[in-house]
Protein backbone atom coordinates (compact mmCIF):
# COMPACT_ATOMS: atom_id res chain seq x y z
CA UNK A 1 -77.45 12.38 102.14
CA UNK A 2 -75.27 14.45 104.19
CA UNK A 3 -71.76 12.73 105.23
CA UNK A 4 -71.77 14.95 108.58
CA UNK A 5 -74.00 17.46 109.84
CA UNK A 6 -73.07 19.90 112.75
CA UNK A 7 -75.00 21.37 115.80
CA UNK A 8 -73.98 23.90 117.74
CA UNK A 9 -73.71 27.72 117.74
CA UNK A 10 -71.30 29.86 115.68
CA UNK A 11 -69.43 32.13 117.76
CA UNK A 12 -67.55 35.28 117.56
CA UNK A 13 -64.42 34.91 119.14
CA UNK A 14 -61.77 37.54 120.79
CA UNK A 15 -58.25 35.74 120.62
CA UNK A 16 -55.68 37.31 123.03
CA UNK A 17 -52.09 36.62 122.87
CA UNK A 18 -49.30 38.11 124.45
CA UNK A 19 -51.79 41.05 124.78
CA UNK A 20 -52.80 41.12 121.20
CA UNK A 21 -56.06 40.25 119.89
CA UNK A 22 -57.38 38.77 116.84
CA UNK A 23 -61.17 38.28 116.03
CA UNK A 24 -62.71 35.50 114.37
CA UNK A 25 -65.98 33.82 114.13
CA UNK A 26 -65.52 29.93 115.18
CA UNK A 27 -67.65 27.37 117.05
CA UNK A 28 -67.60 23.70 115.70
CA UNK A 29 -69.89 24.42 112.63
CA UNK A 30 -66.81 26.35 111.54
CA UNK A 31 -64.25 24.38 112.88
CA UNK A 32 -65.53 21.02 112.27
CA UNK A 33 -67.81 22.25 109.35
CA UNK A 34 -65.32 23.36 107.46
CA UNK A 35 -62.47 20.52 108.27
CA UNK A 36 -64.70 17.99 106.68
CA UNK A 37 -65.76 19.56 103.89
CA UNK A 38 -62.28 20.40 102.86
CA UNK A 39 -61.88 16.23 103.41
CA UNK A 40 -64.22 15.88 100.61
CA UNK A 41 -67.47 15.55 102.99
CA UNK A 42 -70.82 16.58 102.16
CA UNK A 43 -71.27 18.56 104.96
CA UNK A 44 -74.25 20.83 106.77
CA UNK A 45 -74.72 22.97 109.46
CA UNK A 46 -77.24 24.23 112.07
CA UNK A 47 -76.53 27.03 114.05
CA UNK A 48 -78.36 30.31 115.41
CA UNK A 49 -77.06 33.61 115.76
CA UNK A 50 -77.67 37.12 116.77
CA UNK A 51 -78.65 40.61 114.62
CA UNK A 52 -75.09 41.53 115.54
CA UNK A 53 -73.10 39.06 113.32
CA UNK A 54 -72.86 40.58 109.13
CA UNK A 55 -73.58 37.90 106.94
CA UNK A 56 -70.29 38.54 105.58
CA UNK A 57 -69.05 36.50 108.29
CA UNK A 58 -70.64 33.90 106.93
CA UNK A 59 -70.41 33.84 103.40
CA UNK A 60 -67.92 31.41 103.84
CA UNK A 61 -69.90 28.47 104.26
CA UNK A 62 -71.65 29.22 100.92
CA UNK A 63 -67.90 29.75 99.30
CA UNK A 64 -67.63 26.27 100.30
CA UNK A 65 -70.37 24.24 99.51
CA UNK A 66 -71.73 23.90 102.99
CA UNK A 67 -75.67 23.85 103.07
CA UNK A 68 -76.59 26.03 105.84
CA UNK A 69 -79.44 26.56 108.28
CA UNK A 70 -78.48 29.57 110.50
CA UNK A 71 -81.27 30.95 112.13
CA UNK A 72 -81.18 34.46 113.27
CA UNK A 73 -82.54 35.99 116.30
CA UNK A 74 -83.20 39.76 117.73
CA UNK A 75 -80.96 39.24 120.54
CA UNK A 76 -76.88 38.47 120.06
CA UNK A 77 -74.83 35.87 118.73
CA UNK A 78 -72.77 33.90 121.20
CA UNK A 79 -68.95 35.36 121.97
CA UNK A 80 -66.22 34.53 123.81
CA UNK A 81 -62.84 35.87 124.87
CA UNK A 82 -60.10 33.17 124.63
CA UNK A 83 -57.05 34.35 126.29
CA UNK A 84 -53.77 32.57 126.29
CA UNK A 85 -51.51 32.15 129.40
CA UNK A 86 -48.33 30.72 129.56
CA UNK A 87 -49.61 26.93 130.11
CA UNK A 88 -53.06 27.96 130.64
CA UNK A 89 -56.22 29.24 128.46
CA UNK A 90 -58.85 31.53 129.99
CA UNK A 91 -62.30 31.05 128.30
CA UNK A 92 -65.06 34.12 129.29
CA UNK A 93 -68.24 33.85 127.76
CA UNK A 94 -69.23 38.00 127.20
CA UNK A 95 -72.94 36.89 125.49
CA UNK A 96 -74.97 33.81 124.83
CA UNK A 97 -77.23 33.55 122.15
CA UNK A 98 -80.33 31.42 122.46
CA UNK A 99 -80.67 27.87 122.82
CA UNK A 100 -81.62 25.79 119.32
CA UNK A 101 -84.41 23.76 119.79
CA UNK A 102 -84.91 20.49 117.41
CA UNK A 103 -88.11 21.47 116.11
CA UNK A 104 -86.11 24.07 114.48
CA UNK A 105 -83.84 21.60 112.47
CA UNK A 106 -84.99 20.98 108.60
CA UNK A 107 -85.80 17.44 108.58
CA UNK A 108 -83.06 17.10 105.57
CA UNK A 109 -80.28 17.80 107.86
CA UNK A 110 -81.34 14.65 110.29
CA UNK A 111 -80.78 12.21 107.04
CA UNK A 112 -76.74 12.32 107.56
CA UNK A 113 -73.83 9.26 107.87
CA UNK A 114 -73.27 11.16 110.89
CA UNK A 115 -74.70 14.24 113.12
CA UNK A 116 -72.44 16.06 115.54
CA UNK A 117 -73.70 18.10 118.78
CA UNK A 118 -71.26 20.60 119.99
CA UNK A 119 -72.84 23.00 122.34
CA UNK A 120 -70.57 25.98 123.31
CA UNK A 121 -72.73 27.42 126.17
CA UNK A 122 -75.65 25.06 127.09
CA UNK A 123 -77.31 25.61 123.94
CA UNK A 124 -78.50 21.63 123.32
CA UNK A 125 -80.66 20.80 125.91
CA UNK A 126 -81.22 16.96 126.80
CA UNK A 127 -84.51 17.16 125.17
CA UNK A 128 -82.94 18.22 122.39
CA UNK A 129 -80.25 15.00 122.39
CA UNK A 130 -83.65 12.79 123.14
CA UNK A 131 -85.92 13.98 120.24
CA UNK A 132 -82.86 13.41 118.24
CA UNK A 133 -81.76 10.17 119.33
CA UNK A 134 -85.92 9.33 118.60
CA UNK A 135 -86.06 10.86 114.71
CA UNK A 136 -82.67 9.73 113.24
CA UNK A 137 -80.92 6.43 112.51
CA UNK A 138 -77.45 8.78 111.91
CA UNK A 139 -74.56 8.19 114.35
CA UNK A 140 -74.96 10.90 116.70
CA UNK A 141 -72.02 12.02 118.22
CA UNK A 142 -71.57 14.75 120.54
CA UNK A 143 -68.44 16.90 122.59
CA UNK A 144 -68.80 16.77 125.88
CA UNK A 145 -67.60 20.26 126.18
CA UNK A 146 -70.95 22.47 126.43
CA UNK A 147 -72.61 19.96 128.26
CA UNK A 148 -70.14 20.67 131.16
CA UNK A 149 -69.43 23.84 131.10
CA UNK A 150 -70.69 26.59 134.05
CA UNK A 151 -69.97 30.19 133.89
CA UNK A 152 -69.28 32.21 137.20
CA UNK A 153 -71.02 36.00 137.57
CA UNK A 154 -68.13 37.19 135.30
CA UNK A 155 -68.85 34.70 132.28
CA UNK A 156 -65.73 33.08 133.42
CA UNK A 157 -65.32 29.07 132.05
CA UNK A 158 -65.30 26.68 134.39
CA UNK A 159 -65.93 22.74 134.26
CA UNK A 160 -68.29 20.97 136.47
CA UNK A 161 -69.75 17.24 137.47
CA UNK A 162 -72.18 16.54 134.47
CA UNK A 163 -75.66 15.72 136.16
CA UNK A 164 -77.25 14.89 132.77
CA UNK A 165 -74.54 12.45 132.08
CA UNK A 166 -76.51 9.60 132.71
CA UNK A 167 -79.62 11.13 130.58
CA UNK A 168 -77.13 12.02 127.43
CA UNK A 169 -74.74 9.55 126.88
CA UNK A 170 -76.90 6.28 126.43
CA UNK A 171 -78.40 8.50 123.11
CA UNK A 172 -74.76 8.83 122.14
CA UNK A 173 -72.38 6.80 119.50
CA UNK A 174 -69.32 8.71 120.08
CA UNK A 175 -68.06 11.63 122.96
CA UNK A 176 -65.37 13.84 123.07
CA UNK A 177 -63.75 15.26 125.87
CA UNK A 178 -60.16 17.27 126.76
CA UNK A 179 -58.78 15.42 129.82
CA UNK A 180 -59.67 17.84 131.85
CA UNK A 181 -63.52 17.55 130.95
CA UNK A 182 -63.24 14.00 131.16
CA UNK A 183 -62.02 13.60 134.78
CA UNK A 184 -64.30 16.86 136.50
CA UNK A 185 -67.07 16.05 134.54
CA UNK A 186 -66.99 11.81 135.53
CA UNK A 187 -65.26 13.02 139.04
CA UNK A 188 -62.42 10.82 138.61
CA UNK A 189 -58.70 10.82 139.14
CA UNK A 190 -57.06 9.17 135.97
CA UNK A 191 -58.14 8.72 132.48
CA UNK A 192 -58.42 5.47 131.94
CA UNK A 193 -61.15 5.81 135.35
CA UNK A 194 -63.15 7.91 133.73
CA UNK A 195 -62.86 6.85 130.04
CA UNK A 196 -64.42 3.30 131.64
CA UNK A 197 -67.09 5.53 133.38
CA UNK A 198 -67.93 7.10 130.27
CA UNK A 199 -68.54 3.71 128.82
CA UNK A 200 -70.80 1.85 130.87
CA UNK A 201 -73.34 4.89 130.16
CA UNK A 202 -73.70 3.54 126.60
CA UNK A 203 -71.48 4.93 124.01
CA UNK A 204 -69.54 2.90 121.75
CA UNK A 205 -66.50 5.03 121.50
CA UNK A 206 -64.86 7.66 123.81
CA UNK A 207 -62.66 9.95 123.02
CA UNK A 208 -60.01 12.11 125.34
CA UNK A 209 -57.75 14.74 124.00
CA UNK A 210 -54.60 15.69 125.55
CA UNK A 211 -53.52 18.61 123.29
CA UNK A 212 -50.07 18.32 121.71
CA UNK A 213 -49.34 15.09 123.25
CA UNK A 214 -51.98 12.79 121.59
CA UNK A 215 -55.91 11.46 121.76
CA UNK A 216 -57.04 8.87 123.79
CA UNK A 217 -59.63 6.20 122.17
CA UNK A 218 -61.09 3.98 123.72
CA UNK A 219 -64.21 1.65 123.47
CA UNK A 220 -64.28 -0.73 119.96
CA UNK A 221 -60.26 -0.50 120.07
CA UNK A 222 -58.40 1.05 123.09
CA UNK A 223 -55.88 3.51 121.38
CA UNK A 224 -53.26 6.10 122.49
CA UNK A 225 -52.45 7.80 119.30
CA UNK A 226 -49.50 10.81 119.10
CA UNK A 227 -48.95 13.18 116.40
CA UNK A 228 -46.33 11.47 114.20
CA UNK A 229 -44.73 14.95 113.44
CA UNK A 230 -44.57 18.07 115.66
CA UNK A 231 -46.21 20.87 114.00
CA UNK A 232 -43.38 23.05 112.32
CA UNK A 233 -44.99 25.92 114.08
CA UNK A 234 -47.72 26.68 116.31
CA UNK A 235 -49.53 29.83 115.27
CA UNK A 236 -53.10 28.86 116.27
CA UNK A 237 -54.65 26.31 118.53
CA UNK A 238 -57.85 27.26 118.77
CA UNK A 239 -60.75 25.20 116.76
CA UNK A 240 -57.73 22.17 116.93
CA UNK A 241 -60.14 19.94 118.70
CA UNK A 242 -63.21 20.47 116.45
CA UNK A 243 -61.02 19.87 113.38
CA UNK A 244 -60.29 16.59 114.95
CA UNK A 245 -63.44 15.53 116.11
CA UNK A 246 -64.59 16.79 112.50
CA UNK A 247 -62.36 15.12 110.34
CA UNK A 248 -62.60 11.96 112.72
CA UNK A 249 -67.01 11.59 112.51
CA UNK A 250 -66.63 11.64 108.39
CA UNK A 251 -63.63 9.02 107.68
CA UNK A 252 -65.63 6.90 110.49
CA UNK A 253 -68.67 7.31 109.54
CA UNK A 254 -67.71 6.35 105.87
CA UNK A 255 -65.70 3.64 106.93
CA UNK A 256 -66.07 2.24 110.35
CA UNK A 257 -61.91 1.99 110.62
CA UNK A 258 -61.39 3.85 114.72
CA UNK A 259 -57.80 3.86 113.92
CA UNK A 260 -57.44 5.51 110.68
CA UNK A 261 -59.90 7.86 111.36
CA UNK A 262 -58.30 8.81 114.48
CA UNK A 263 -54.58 9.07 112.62
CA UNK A 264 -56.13 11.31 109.84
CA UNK A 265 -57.86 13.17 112.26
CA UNK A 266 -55.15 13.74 114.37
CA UNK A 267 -52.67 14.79 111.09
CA UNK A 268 -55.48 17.19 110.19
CA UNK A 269 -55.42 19.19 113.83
CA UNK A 270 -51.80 18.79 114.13
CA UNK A 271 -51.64 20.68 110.73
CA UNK A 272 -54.34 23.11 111.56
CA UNK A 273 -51.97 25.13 114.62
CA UNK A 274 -49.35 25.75 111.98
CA UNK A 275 -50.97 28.67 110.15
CA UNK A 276 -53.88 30.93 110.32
CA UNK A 277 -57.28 31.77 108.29
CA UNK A 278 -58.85 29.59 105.87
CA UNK A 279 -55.31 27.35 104.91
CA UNK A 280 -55.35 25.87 108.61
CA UNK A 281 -57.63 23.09 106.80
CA UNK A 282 -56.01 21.06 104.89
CA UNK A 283 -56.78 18.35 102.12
CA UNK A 284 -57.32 15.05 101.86
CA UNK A 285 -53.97 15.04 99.50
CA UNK A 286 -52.09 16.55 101.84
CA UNK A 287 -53.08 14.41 104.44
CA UNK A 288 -52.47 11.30 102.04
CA UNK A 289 -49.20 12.44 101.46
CA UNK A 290 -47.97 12.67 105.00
CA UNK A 291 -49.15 9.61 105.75
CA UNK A 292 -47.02 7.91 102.88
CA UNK A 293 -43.89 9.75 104.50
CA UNK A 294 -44.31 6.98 107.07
């Protein structure tokens, strides 16, 4: 049995900052993917790409014990230009790859402690979440963010009302959103409005990020939970939300304890902007240890 399984494409990702860029492949399955399987989880992933990503790109997952089903098409693999701003990020989606459809997932990958959806550009349809919600008994989580993202005539990211809402979250266990998902896509003016909104469609625990400042739980415990160090550095921030959600679905799903789960989670993304590459995941050691500082 798999502790956490991961939907969602892998993308190849441009990385601008201060008018340098950096490229990287990312997407939850190697965000999140990778987080929990450097926790100690038994981890898989389902993605689908395009003819123009070498599988060299993706011989990590095999370095690290991840079982894999990456289907590849003829067309491209999703990509996106993340460009930093002084308090802002600009997100422009440049191709999309096709959407996965459920009849393409192995049957082994739906017997997991816990199955995450994190579209990046519409690529889980509600069909998709519905089939799924029908042929597992796995808590199925999802982040909200692909669901509610729209892209103008220039691929540029922006965040809308989410129609499907209703449709999608009764199928869920747990959501993730950034605040600013949260209150477009539940059209509300504070977070604990929308966080309540988000509830009475179903799930059983909600979950807001607010970037350095903390995570919002609420649901089976209502939590506010801040780093309890600042990061010594911040060198990368993007993927910090997957990690969390990542690293948050396997120490829940293993032990049903919201706020540990969301303190080691929160440790692990924390740690995660203060380097680059493959040592922005950390341990479950190194995680024990910092909590034992306190």
């Amino acid at each position: 049995m798999f502790d956490l399984v991961v939907i969602g494409h892998i993308a190849k990702d441009t990385i601008i900052r201060e008018g340098a860029k950096t490229h990287s492949i990312g997407g939850a399955p190697y965000y999140a993917g990778i987080a929990a399987r450097k926790m100690g989880g038994n981890v898989g992933i389902v993605s689908k790409i395009g003819a123009d990503l070498d599988n060299s790109s993706l011989s990590v997952f095999n370095e690290m014990g991840i079982q894999t089903c990456i289907r590849r098409t003829k067309g491209l693999t999703t990509s996106f230009e993340l460009e930093y701003l002084k308090d802002s990020r600009k997100l422009t989606l440049k191709q999309a790859c096709e959407p996965i459809l459920f009849e393409e997932v192995p049957k082994r990958f739906l017997n997991s402690r816990s199955i995450l959806l994190s579209p990046i550009a519409g690529e889980i349809s509600p069909i998709f979440v519905e089939k799924l919600y029908r042929e597992t008994d796995s808590l199925i989580a999802a982040d909200a963010q692909g669901f509610v993202r729209r892209f103008d005539s220039k691929g540029i990211t922006q965040f809308a009302f989410w129609e499907d809402a209703g449709r999608i979250l009764p199928l869920l266990d747990i959501v993730k959103f950034s605040k600013r998902e949260a209150l477009t896509a539940m059209n509300c003016d504070s977070i604990d409005k929308a966080a309540q909104k988000i509830l009475n469609f179903g799930p059983e625990i909600v979950i807001i990020t607010l970037g350095d400042e903390g995570v919002v739980i609420r649901g089976k415990e209502n939590l506010f939970i801040k780093p309890k160090t600042l990061p010594k550095r911040v060198l990368e921030t993007t993927g910090a939300g997957d990690i969390f959600l990542g690293v948050f679905l396997l120490e829940y799903a293993l032990t049903k304890d919201v706020a540990n789960s969301g303190n080691i989670a929160t440790i692990a993304a924390t740690k995660s902007t203060e380097t680059t590459g493959l040592s922005r995941f950390v341990t479950r050691d190194t995680i024990e240890k910092d909590i034992q500082k306190f």
